[in-house]
N, C-alpha and C. Protein backbone atom coordinates (compact mmCIF):
# COMPACT_ATOMS: atom_id res chain seq x y z
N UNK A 1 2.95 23.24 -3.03
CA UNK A 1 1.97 22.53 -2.27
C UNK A 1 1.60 21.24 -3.01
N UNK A 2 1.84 20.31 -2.02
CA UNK A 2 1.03 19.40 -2.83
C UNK A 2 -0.46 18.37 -2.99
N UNK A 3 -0.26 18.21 -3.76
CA UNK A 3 -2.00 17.68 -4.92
C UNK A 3 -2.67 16.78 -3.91
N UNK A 4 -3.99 16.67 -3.37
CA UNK A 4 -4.69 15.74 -2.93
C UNK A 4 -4.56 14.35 -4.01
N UNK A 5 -4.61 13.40 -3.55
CA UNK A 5 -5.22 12.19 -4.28
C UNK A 5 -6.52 11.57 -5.00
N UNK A 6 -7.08 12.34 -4.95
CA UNK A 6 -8.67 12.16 -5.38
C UNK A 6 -8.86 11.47 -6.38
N UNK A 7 -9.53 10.33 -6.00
CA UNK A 7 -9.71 9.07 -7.33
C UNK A 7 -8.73 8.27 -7.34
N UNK A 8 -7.13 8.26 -6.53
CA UNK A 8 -5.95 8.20 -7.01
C UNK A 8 -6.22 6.34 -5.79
N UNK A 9 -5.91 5.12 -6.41
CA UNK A 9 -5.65 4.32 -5.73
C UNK A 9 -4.56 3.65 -5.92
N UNK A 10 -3.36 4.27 -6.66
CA UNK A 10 -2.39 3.11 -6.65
C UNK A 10 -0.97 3.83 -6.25
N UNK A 11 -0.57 2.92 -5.34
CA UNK A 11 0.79 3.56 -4.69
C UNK A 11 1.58 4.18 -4.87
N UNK A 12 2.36 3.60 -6.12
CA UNK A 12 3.56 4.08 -6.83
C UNK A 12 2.82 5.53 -7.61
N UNK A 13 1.72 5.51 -8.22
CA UNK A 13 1.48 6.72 -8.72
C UNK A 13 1.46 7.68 -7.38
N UNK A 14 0.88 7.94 -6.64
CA UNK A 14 0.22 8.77 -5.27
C UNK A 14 1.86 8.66 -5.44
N UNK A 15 2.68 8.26 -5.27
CA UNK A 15 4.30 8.94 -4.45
C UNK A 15 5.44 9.44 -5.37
N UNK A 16 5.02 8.53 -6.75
CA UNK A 16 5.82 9.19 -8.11
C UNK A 16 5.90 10.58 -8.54
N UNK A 17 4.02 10.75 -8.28
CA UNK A 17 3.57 11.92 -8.38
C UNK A 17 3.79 13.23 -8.00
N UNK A 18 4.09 12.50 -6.39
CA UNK A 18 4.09 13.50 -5.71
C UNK A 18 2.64 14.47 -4.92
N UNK A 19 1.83 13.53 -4.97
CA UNK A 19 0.51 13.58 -4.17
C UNK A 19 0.92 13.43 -2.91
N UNK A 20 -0.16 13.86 -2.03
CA UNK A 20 -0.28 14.09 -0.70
C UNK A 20 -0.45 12.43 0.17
N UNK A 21 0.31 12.07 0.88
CA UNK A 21 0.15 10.18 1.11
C UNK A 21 0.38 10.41 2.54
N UNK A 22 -0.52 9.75 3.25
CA UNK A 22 -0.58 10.04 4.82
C UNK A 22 0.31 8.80 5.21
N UNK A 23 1.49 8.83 5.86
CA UNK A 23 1.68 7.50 5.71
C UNK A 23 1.32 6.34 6.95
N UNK A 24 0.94 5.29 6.25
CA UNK A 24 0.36 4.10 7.21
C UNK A 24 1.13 3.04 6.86
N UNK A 25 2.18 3.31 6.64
CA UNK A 25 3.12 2.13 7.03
C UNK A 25 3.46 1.58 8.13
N UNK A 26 3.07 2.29 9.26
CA UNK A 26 3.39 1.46 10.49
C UNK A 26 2.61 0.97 10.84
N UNK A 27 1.10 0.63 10.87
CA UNK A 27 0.35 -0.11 11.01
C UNK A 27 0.07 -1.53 10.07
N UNK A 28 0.90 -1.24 8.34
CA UNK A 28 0.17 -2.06 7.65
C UNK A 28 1.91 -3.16 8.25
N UNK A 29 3.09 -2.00 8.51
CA UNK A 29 3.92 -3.36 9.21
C UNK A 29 3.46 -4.04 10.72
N UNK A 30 2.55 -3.54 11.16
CA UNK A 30 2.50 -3.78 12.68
C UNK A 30 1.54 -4.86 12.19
N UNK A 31 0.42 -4.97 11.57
CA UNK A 31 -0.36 -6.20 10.93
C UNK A 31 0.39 -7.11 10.57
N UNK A 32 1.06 -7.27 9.87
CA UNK A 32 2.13 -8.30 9.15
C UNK A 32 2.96 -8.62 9.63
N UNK A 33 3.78 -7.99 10.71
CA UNK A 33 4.30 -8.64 11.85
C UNK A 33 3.86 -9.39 12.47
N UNK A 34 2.91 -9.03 13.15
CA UNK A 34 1.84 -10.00 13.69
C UNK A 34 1.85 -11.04 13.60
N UNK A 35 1.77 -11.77 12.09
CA UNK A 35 1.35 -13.19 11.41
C UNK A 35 0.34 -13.84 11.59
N UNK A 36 -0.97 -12.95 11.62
CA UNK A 36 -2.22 -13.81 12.31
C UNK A 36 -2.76 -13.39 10.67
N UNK A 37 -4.05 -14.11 10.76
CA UNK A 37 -5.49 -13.98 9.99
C UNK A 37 -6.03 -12.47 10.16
N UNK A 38 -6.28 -12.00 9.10
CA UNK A 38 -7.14 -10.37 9.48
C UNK A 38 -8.54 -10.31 8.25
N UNK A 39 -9.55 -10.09 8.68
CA UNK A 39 -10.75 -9.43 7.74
C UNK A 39 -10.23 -8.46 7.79
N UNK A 40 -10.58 -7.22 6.59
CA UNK A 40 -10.42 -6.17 6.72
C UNK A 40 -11.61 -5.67 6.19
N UNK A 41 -12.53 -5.33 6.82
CA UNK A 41 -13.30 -4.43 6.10
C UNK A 41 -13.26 -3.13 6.29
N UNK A 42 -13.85 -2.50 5.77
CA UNK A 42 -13.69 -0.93 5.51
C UNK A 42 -14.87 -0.41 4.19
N UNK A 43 -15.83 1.10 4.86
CA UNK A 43 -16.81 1.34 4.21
C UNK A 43 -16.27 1.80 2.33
N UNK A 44 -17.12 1.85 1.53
CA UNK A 44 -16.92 2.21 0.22
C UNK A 44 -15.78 3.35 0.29
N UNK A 45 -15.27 3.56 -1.01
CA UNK A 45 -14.13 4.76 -1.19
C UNK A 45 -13.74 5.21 0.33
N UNK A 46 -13.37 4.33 1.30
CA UNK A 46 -12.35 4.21 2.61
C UNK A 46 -10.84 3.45 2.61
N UNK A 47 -10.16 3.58 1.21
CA UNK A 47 -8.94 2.90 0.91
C UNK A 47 -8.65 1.75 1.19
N UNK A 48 -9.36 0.67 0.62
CA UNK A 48 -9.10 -0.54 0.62
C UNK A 48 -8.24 -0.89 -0.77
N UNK A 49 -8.35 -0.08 -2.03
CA UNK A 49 -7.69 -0.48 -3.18
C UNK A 49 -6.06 0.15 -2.52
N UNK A 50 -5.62 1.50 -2.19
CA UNK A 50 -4.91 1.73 -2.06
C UNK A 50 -4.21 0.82 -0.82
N UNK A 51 -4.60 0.50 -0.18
CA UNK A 51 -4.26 -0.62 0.81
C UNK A 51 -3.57 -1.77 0.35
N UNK A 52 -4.23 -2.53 -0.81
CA UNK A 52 -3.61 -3.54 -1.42
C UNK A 52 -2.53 -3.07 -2.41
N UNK A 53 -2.71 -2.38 -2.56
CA UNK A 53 -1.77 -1.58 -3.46
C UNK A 53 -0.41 -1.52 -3.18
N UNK A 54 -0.71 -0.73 -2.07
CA UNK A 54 0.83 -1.01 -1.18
C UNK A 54 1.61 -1.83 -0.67
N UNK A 55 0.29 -2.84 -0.41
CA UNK A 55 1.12 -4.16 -0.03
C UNK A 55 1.60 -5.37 -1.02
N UNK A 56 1.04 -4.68 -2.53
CA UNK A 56 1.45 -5.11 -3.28
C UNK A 56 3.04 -4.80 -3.99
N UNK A 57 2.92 -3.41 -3.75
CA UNK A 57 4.37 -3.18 -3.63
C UNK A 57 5.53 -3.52 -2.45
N UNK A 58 5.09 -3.33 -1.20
CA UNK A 58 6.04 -3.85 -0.34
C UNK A 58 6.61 -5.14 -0.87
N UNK A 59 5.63 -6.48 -1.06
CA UNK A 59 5.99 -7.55 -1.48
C UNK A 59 6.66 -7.91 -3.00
N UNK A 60 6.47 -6.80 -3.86
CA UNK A 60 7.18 -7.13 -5.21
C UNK A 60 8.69 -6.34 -4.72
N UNK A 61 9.00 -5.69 -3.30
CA UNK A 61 10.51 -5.75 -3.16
C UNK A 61 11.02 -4.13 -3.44
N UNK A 62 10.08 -3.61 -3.96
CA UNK A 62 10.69 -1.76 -4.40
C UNK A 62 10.66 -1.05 -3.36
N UNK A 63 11.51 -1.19 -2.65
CA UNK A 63 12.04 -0.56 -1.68
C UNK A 63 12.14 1.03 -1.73
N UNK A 64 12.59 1.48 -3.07
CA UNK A 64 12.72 3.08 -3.26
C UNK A 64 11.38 3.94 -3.02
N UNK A 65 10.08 2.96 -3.55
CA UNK A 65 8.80 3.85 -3.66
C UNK A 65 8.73 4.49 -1.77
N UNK A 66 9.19 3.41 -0.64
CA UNK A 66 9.09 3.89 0.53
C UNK A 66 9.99 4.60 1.27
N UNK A 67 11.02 5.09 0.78
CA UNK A 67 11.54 6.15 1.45
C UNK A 67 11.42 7.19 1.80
N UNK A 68 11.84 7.49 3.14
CA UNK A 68 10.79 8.62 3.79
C UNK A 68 9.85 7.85 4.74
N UNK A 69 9.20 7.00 4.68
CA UNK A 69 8.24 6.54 5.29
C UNK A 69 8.35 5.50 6.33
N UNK A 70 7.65 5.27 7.17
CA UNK A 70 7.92 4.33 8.46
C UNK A 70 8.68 3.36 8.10
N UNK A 71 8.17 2.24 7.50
CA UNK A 71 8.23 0.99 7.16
C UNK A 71 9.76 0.70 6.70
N UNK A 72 10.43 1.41 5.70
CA UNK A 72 11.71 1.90 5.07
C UNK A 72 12.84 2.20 6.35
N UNK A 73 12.26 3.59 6.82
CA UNK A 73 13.55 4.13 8.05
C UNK A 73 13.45 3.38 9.42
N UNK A 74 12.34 2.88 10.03
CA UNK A 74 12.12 2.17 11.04
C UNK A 74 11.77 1.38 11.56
N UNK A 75 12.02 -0.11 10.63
CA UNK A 75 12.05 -1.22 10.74
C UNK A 75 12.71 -2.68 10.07
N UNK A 76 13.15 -3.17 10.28
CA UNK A 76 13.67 -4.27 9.50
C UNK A 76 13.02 -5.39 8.08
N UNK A 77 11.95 -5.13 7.69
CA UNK A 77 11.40 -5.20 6.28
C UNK A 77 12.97 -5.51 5.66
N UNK A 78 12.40 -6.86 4.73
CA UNK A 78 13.26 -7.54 4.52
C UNK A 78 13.43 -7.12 2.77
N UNK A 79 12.58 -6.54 2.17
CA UNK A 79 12.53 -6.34 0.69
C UNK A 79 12.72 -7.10 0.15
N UNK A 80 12.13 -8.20 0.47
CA UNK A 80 12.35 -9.49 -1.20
C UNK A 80 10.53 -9.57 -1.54
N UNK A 81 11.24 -10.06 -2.90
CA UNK A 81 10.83 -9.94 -4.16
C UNK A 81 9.62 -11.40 -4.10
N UNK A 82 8.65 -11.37 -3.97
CA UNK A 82 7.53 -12.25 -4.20
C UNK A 82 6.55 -12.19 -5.55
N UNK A 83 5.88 -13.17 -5.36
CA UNK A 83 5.21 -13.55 -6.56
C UNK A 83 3.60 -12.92 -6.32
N UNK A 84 3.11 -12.02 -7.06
CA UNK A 84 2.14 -11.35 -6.75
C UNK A 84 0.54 -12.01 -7.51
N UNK A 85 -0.21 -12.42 -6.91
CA UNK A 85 -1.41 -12.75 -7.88
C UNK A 85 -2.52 -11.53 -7.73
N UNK A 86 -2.92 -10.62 -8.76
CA UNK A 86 -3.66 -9.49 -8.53
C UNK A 86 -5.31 -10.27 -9.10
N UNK A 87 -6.06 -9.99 -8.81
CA UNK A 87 -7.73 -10.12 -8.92
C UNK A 87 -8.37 -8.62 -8.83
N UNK A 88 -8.87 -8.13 -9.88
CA UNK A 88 -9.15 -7.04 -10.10
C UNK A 88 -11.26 -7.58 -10.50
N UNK A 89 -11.66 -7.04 -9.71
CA UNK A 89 -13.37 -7.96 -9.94
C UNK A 89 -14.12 -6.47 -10.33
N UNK A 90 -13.37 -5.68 -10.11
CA UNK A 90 -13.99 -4.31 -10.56
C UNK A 90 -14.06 -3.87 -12.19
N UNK A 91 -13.16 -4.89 -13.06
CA UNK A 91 -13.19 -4.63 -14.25
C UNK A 91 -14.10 -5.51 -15.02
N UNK A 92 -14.80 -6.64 -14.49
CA UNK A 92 -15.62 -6.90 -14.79
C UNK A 92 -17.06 -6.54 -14.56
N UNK A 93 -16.87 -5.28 -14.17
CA UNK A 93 -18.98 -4.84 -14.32
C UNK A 93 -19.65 -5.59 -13.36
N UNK A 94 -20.97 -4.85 -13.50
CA UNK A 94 -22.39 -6.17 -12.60
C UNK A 94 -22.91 -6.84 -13.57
């Protein structure tokens, strides 16, 4: 059986692991298809880190972390390799 994610926000761990990952790859490709502007909000601990997370991986090109999953078997996702700028504001405290 496998492990809930609890606390767990970063992609590659949740699937390395072998944690439980609901997958929402077809929505985060159906957004990005798109090509429009999006706010995203979403209430506290409602997966917004794990969100970027993933799309931080889609765009650095690792194709292997998504197999199995929508985005990988059922759609044309191009897997190249981009330049990622991360902002982490949570490691700086209040």
């Amino acid at each position: 059986m496998k492990k809930l994610p609890i606390g767990k926000q970063n992609f590659k761990e949740i699937v390395e692991d072998g944690f439980v990952y609901v997958d929402k790859t077809r929505q985060i490709y159906e957004l990005l298809d798109a090509g429009n502007l999006y706010f995203l909000s979403r209430p506290r601990r409602f997966g917004k880190s794990l969100l970027i997370s993933t799309l931080s991986y889609l765009y650095s090109g690792e194709k292997e972390l998504f197999k199995g999953l929508y985005i990988y078997e059922k759609t044309d996702w191009k897997w190249e390799k981009f330049p990622i700028l991360e902002f982490n504001f949570a490691k700086y405290g209040h």
